[in-house]
C-alpha atoms as a PDB file:
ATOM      1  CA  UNK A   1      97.878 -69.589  56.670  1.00  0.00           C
ATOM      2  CA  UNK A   2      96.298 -71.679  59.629  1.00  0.00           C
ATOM      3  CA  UNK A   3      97.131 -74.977  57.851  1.00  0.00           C
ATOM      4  CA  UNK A   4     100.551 -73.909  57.687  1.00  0.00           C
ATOM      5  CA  UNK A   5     100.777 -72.872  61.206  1.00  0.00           C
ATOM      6  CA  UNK A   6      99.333 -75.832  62.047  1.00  0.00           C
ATOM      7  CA  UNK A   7     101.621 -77.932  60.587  1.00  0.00           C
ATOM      8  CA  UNK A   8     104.304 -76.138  62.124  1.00  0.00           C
ATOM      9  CA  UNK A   9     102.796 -77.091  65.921  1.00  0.00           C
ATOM     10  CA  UNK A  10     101.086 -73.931  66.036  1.00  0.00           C
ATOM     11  CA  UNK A  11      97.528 -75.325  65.401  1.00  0.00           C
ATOM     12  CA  UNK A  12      94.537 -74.329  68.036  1.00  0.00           C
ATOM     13  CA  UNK A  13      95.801 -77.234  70.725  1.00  0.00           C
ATOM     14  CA  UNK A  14      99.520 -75.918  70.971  1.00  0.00           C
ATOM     15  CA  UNK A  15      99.978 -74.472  75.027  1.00  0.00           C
ATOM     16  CA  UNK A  16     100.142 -70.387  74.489  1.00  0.00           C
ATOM     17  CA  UNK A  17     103.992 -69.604  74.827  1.00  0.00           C
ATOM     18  CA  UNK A  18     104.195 -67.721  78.299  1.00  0.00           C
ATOM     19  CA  UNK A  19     104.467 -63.952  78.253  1.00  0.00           C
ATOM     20  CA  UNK A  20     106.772 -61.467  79.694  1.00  0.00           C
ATOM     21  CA  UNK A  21     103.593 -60.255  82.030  1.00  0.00           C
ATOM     22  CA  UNK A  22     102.863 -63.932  83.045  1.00  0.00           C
ATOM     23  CA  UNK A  23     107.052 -64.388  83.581  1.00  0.00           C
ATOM     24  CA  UNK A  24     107.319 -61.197  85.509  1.00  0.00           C
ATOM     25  CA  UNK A  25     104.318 -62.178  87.781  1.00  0.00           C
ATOM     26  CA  UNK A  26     105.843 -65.977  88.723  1.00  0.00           C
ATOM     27  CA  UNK A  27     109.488 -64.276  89.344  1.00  0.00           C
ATOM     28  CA  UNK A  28     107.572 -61.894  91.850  1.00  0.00           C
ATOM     29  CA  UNK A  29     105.922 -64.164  93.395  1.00  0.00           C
ATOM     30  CA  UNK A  30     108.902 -66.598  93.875  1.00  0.00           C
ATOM     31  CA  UNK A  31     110.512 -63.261  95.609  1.00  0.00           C
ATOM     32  CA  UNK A  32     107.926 -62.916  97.400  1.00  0.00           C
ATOM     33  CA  UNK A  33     107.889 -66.399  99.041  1.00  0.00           C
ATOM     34  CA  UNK A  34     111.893 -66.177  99.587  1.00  0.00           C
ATOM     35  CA  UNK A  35     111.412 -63.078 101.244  1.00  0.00           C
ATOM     36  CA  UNK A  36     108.946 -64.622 103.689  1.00  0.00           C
ATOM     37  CA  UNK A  37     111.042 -67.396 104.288  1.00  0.00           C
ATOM     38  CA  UNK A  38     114.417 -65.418 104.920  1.00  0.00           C
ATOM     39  CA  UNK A  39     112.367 -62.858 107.336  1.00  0.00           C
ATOM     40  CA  UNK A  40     110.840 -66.028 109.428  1.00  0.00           C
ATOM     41  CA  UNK A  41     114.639 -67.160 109.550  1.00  0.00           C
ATOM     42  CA  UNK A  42     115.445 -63.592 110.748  1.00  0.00           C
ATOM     43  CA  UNK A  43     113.148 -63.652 113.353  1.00  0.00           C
ATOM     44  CA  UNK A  44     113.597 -67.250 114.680  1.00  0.00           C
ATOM     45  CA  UNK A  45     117.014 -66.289 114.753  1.00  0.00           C
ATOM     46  CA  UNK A  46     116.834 -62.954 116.639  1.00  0.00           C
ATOM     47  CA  UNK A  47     115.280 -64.872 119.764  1.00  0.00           C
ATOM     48  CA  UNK A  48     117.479 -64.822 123.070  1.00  0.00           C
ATOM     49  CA  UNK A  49     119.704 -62.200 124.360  1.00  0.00           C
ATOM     50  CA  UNK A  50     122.128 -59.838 122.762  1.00  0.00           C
ATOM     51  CA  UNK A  51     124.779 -57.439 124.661  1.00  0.00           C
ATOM     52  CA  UNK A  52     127.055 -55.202 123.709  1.00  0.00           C
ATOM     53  CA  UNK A  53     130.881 -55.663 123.287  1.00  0.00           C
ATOM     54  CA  UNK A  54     132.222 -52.808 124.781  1.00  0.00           C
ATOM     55  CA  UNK A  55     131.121 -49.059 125.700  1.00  0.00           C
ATOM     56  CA  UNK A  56     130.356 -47.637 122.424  1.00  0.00           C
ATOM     57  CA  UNK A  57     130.157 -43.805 121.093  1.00  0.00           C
ATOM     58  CA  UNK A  58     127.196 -42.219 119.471  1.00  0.00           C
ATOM     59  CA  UNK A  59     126.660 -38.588 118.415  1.00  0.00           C
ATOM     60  CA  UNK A  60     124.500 -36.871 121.027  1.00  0.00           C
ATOM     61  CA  UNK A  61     121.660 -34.384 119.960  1.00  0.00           C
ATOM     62  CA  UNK A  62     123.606 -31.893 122.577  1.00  0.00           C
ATOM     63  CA  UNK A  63     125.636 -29.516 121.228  1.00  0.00           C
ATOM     64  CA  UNK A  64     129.115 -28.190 122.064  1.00  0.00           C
ATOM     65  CA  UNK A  65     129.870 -24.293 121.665  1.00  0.00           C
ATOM     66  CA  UNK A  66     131.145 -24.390 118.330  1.00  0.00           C
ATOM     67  CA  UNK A  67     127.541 -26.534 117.468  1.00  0.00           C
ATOM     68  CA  UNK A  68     128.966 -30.280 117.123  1.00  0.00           C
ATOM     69  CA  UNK A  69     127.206 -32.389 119.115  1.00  0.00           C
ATOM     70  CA  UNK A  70     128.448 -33.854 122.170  1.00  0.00           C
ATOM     71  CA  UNK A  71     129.503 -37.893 122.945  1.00  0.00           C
ATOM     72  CA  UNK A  72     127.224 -39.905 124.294  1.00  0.00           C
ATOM     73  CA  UNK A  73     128.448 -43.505 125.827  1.00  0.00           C
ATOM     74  CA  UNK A  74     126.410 -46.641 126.882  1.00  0.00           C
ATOM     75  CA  UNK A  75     125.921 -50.314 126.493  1.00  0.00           C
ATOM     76  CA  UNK A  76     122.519 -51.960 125.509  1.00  0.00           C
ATOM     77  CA  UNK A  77     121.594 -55.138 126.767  1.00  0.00           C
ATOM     78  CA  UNK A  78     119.000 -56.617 124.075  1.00  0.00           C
ATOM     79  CA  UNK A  79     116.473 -59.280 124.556  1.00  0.00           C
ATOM     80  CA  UNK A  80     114.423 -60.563 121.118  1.00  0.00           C
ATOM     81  CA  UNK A  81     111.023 -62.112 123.082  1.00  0.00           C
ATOM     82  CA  UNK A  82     108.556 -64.623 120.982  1.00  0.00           C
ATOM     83  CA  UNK A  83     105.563 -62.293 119.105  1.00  0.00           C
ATOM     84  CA  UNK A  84     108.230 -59.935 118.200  1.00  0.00           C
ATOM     85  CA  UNK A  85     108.608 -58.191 122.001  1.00  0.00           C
ATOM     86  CA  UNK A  86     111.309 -57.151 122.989  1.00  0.00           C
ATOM     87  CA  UNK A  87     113.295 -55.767 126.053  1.00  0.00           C
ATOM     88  CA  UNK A  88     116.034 -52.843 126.020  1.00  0.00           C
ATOM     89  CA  UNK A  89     118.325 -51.876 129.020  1.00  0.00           C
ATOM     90  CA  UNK A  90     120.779 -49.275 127.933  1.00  0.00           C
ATOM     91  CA  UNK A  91     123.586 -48.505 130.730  1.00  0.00           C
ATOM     92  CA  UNK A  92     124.802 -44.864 129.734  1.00  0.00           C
ATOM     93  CA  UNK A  93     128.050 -43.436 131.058  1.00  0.00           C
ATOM     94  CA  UNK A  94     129.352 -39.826 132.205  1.00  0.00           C
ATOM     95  CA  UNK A  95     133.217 -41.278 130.849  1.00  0.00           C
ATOM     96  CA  UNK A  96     134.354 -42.798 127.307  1.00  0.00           C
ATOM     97  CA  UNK A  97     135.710 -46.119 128.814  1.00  0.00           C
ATOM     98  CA  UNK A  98     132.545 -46.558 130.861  1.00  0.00           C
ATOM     99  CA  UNK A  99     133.679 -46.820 134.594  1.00  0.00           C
ATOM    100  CA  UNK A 100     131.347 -44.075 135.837  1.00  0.00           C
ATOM    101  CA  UNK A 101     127.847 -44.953 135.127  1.00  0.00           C
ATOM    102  CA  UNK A 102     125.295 -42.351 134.771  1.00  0.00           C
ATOM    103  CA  UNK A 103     121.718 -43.705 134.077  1.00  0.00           C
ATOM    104  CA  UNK A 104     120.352 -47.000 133.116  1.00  0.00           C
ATOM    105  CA  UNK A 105     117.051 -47.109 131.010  1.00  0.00           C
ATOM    106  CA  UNK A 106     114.722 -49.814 130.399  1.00  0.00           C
ATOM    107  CA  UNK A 107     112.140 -50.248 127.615  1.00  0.00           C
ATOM    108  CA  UNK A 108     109.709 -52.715 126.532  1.00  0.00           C
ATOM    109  CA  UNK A 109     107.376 -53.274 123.316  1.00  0.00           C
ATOM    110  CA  UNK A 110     106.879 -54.508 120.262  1.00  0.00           C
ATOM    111  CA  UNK A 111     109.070 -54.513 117.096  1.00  0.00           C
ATOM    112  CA  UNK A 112     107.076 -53.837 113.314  1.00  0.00           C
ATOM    113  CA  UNK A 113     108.177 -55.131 110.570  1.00  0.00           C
ATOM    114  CA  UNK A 114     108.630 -52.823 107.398  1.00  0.00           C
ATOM    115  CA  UNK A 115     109.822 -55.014 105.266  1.00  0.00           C
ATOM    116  CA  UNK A 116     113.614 -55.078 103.401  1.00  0.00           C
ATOM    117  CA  UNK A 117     116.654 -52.562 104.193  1.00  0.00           C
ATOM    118  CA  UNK A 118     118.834 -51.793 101.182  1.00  0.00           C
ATOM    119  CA  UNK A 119     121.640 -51.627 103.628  1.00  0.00           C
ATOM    120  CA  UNK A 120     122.366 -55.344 103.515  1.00  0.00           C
ATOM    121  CA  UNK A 121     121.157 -58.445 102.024  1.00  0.00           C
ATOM    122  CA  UNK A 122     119.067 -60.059 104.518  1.00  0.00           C
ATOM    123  CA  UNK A 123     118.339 -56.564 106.681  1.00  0.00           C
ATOM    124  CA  UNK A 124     114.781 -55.718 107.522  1.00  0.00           C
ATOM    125  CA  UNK A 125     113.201 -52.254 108.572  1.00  0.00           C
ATOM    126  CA  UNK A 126     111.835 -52.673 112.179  1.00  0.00           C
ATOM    127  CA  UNK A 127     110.338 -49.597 114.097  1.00  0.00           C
ATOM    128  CA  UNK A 128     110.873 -50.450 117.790  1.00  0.00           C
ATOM    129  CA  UNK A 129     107.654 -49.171 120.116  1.00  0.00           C
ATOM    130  CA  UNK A 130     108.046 -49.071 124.406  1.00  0.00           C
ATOM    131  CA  UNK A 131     104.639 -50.030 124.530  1.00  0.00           C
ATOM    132  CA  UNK A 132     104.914 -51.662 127.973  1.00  0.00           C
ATOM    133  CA  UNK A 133     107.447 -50.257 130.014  1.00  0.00           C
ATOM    134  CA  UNK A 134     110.121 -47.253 129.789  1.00  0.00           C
ATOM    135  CA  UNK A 135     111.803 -47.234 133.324  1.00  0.00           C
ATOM    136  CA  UNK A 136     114.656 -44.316 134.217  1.00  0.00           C
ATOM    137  CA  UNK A 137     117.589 -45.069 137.032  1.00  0.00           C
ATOM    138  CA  UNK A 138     119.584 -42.538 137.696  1.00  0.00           C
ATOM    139  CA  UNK A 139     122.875 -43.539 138.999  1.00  0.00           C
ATOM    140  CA  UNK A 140     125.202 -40.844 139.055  1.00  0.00           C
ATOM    141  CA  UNK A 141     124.610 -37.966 142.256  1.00  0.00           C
ATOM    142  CA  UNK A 142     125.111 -35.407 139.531  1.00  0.00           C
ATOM    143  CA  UNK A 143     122.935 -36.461 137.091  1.00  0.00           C
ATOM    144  CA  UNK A 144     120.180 -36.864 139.708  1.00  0.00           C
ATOM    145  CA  UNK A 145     120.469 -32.920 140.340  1.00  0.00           C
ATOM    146  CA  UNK A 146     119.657 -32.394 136.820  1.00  0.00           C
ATOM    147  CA  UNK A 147     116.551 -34.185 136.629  1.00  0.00           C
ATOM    148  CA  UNK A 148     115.180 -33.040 139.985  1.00  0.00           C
ATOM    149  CA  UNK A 149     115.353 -29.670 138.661  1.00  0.00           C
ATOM    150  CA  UNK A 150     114.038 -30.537 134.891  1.00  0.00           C
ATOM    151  CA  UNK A 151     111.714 -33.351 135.807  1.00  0.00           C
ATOM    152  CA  UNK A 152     110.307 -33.664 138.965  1.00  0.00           C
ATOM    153  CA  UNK A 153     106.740 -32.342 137.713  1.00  0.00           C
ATOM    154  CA  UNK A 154     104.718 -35.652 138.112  1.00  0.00           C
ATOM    155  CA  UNK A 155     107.429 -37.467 139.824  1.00  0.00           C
ATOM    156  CA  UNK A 156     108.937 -38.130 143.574  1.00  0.00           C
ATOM    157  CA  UNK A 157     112.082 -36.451 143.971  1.00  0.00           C
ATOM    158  CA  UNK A 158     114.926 -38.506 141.557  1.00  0.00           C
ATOM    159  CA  UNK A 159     117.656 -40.786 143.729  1.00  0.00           C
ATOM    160  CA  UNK A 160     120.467 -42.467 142.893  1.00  0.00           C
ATOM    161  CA  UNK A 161     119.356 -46.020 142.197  1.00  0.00           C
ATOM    162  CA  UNK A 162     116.350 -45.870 142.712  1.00  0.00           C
ATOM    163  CA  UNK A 163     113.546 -46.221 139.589  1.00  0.00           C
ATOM    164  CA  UNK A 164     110.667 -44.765 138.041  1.00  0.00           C
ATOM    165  CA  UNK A 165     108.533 -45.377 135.865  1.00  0.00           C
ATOM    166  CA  UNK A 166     108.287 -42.620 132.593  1.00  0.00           C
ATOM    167  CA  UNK A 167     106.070 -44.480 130.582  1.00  0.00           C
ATOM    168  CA  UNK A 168     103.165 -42.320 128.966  1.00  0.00           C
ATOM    169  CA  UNK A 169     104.410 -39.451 131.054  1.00  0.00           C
ATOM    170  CA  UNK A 170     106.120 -36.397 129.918  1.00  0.00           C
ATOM    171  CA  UNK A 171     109.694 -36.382 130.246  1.00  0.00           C
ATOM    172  CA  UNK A 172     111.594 -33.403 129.206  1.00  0.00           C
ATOM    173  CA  UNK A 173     115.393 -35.252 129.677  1.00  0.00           C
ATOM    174  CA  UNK A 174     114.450 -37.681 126.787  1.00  0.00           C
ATOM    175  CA  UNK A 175     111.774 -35.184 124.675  1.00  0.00           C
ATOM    176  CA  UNK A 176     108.755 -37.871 126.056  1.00  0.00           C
ATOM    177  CA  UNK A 177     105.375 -36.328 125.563  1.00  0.00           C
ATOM    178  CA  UNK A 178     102.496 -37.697 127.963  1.00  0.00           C
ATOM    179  CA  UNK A 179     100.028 -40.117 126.075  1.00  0.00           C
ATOM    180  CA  UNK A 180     103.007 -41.124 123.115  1.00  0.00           C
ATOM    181  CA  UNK A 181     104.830 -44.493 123.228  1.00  0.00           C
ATOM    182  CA  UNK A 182     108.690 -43.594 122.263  1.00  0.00           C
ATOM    183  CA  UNK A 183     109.573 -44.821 118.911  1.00  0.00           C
ATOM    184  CA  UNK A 184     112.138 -45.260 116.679  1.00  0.00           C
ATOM    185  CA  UNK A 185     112.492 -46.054 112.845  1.00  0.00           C
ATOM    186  CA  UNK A 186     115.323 -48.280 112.811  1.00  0.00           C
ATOM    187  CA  UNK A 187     116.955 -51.506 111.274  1.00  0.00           C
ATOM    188  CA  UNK A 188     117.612 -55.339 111.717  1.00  0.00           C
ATOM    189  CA  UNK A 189     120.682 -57.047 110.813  1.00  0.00           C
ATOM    190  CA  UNK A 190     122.139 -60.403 111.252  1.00  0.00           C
ATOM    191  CA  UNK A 191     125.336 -61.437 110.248  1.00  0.00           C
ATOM    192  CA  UNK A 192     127.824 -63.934 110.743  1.00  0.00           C
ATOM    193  CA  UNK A 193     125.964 -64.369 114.342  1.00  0.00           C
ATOM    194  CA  UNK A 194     125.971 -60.394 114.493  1.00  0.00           C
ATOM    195  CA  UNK A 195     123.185 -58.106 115.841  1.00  0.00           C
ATOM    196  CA  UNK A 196     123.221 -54.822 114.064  1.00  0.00           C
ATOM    197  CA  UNK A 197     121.092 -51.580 114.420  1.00  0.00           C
ATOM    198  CA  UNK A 198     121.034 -48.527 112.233  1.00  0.00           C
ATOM    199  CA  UNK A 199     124.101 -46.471 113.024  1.00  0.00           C
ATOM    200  CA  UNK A 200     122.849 -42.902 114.129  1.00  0.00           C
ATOM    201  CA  UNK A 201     123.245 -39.704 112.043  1.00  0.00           C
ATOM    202  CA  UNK A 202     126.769 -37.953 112.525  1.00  0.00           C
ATOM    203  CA  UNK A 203     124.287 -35.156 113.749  1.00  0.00           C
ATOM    204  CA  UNK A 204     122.975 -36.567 116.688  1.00  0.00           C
ATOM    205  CA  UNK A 205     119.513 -36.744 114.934  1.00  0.00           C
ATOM    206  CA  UNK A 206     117.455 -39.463 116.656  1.00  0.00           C
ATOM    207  CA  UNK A 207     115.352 -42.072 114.138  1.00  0.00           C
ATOM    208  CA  UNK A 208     111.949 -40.380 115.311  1.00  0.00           C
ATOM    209  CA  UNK A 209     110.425 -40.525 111.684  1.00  0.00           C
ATOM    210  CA  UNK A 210     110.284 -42.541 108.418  1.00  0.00           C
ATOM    211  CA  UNK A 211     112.925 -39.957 107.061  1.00  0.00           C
ATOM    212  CA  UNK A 212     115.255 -40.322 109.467  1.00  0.00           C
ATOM    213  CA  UNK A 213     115.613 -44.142 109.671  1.00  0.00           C
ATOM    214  CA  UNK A 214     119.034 -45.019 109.646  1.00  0.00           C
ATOM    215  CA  UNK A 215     120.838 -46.034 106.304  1.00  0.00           C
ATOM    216  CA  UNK A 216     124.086 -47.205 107.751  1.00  0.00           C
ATOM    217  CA  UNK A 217     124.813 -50.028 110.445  1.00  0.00           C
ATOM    218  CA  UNK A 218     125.983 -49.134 113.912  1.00  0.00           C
ATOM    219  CA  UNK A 219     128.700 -51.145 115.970  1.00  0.00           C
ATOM    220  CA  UNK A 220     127.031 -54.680 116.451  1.00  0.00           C
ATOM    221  CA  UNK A 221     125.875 -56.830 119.770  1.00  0.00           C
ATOM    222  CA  UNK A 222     126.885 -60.428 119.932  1.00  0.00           C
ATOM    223  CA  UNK A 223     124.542 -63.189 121.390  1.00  0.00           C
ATOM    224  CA  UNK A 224     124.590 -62.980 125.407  1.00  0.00           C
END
């Protein structure tokens, strides 16, 4: 039987033909690289400054009476830093075509990587941490009434335009605890020169865990 392997190129110096385990290993590994590749390209791409269009809507976690949750508009102004930093500054408004501004918040931190979204070819998990800053300005006269009343433990008294600092502190306005850098489980996606973010649940549910990161995209910001 060897002799007639043999002379059918099967003989002891014949290369082993490569096996499923062996082709399943290479294909991951060629993934693996590609996926490397395209999240490098994500990054280098992300650099610079991002804004939104227009005022946009989200779900609030407020409720109304009847238990749906009330709007809630703004417009970010993103900035994608070298060693994945970034800076936020979200402008929120008291009216839907933003002309009355109410607030403006500022974060700063890092961005983690998770690795791939199903959402979209090309779209990463990234959990966004305020590890160095989270500033509050109130800018409305009504809004500063609120948080004298609600937050003032730990704080001068709130004035229109004027800021302070909440980082590490507790903030009841936002649900900040004291000690815990505000974080959210979200998404990265870049398309056609497109910034997009996870879109938030349709139940005002904020992306404060693993479970709750987003699974669709939200409106997106073009480059600034």
């Amino acid at each position: 039987m060897v002799a007639r392997l043999s002379t059918l190129g099967w003989g002891r110096n014949t290369k082993p033909m490569p096996t499923r385990r062996t082709d399943v290993a290479a294909t991951l590994a060629v993934l693996a690289n590609s996926s490397a590749m395209n999240l490098d390209t994500l990054k280098t791409d992300l650099l610079g400054n991002w804004a939104s269009f227009a005022t946009e809507l989200r779900p609030s976690g407020q409720k109304n009476a009847d238990g749906s949750p009330q709007p809630f508009y703004l417009r970010r102004a993103f900035s994608a830093l070298p060693g994945d930093r970034f800076a936020l500054t979200i402008t929120t408004f008291a009216d839907s075509l933003g002309q009355v501004p109410m607030a403006r918040l500022r974060l700063a931190g890092h961005m983690l990587w998770r690795g791939p979204h199903p959402v979209a070819v090309g779209a990463q998990q990234v959990d966004f941490i305020a590890d160095e800053a989270y500033d509050v300005t109130p800018l409305l006269p009504g809004f500063v009434q609120v948080l004298n009343q609600v937050a003032a433990d730990g704080y001068a008294p709130w004035a229109v335009g004027v800021t302070q600092s909440v980082f590490g502190k507790n903030f009841a306005p936002f649900g900040l605890e004291a000690g815990r850098n505000f974080m959210e489980y979200d998404l990265v996606h870049l398309h056609e020169g497109l910034l997009f973010w996870g879109a938030r649940h349709v139940d005002g549910r904020g992306f404060d865990s693993e479970s709750k990161r987003p699974t669709n995209l939200q409106i997106p910001m073009m480059k600034a």
